[in-house]
C-alpha atoms as a PDB file:
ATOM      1  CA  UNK A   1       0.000   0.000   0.000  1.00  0.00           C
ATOM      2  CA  UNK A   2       1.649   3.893  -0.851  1.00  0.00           C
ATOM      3  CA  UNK A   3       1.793   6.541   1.471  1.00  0.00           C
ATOM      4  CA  UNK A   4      -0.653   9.158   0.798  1.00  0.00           C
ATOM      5  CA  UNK A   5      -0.653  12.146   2.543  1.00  0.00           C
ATOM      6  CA  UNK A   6      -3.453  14.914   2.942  1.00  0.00           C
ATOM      7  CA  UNK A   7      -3.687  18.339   5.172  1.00  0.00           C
ATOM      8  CA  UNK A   8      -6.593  19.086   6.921  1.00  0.00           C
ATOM      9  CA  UNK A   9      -7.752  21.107  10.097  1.00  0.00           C
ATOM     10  CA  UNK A  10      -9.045  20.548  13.758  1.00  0.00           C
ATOM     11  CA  UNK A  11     -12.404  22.119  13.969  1.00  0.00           C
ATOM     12  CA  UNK A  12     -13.297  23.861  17.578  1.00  0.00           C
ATOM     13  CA  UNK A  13     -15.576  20.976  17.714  1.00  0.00           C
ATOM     14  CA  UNK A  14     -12.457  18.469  17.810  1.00  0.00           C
ATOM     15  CA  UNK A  15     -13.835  17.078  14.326  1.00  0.00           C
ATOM     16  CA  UNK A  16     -11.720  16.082  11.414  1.00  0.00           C
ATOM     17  CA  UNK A  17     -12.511  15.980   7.950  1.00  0.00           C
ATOM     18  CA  UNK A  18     -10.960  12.959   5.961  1.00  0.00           C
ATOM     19  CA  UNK A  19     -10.631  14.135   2.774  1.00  0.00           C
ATOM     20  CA  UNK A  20     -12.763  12.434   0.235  1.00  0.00           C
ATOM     21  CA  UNK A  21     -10.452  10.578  -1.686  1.00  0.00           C
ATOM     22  CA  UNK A  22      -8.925   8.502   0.944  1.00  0.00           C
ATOM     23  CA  UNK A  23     -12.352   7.588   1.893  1.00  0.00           C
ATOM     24  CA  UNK A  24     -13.224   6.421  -1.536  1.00  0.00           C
ATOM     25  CA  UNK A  25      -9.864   4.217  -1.383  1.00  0.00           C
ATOM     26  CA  UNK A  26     -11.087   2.883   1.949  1.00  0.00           C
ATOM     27  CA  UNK A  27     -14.165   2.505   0.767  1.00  0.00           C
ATOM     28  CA  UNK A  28     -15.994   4.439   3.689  1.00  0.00           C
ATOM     29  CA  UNK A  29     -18.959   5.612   3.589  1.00  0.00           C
ATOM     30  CA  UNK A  30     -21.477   8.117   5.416  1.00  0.00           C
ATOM     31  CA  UNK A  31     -22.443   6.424   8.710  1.00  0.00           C
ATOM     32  CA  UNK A  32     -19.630   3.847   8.557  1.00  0.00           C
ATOM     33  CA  UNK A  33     -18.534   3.099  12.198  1.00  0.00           C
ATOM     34  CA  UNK A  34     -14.839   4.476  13.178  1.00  0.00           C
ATOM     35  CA  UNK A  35     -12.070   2.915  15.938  1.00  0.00           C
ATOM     36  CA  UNK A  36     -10.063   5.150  17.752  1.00  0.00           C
ATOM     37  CA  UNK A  37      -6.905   4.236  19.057  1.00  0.00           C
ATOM     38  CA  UNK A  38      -4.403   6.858  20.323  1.00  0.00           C
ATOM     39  CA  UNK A  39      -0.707   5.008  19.594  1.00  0.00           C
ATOM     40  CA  UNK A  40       2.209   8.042  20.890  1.00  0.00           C
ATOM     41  CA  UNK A  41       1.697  11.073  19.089  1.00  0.00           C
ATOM     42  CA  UNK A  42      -0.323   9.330  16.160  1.00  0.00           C
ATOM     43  CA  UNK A  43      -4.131   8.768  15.935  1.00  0.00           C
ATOM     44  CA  UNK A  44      -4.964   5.835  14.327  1.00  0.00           C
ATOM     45  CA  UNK A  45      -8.563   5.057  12.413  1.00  0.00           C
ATOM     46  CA  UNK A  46     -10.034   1.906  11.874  1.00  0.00           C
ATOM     47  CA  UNK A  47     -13.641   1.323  10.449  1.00  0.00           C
ATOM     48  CA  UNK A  48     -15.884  -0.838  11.815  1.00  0.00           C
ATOM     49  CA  UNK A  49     -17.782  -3.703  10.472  1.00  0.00           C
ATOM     50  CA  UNK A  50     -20.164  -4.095  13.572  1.00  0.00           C
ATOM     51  CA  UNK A  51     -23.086  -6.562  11.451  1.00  0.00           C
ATOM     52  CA  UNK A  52     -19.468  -9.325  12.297  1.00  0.00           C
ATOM     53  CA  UNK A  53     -19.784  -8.314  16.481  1.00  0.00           C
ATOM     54  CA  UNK A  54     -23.398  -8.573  16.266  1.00  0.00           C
ATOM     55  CA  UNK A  55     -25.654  -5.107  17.231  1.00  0.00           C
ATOM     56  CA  UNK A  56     -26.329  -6.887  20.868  1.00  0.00           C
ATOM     57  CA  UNK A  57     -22.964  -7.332  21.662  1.00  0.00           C
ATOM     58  CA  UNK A  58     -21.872  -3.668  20.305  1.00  0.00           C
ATOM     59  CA  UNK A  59     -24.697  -2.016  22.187  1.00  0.00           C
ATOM     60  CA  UNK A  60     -23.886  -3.503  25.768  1.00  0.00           C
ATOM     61  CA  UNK A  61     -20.620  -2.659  24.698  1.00  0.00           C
ATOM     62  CA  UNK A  62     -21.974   1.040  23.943  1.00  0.00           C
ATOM     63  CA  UNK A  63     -23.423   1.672  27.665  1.00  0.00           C
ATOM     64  CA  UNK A  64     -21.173   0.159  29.089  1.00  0.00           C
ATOM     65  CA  UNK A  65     -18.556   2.267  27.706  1.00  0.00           C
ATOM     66  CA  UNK A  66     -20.864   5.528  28.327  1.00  0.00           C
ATOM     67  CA  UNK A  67     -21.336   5.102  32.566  1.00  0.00           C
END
């Protein structure tokens, strides 16, 4: 896989735009379910395919993570 490289800003809301053609490489999409995992300085992004964990399991996974 190259190393592609794109700019983009923090919002004030802490939200990050990914810029739309590394999502069409990745193939995400609007509403697509994101990991983050802080490694050092880097952020790291993983999407989710949650229909493989089953929507029970992610949603007591989900509160549990929220109290």
């Amino acid at each position: 896989m190259s190393k592609q490289v794109e700019i983009t800003k923090l919002s004030s809301r802490g939200q990050v735009v990914i810029p739309k053609e590394i999502r069409q490489q990745l193939g995400w999409e609007t509403g697509d379910h994101v990991a983050v995992e802080v490694q050092g300085d880097m952020v790291i992004l993983r999407r989710l395919h949650l229909e493989s964990y089953g929507e029970g399991k992610y949603q007591q996974a989900r509160i549990s993570l929220i109290k």
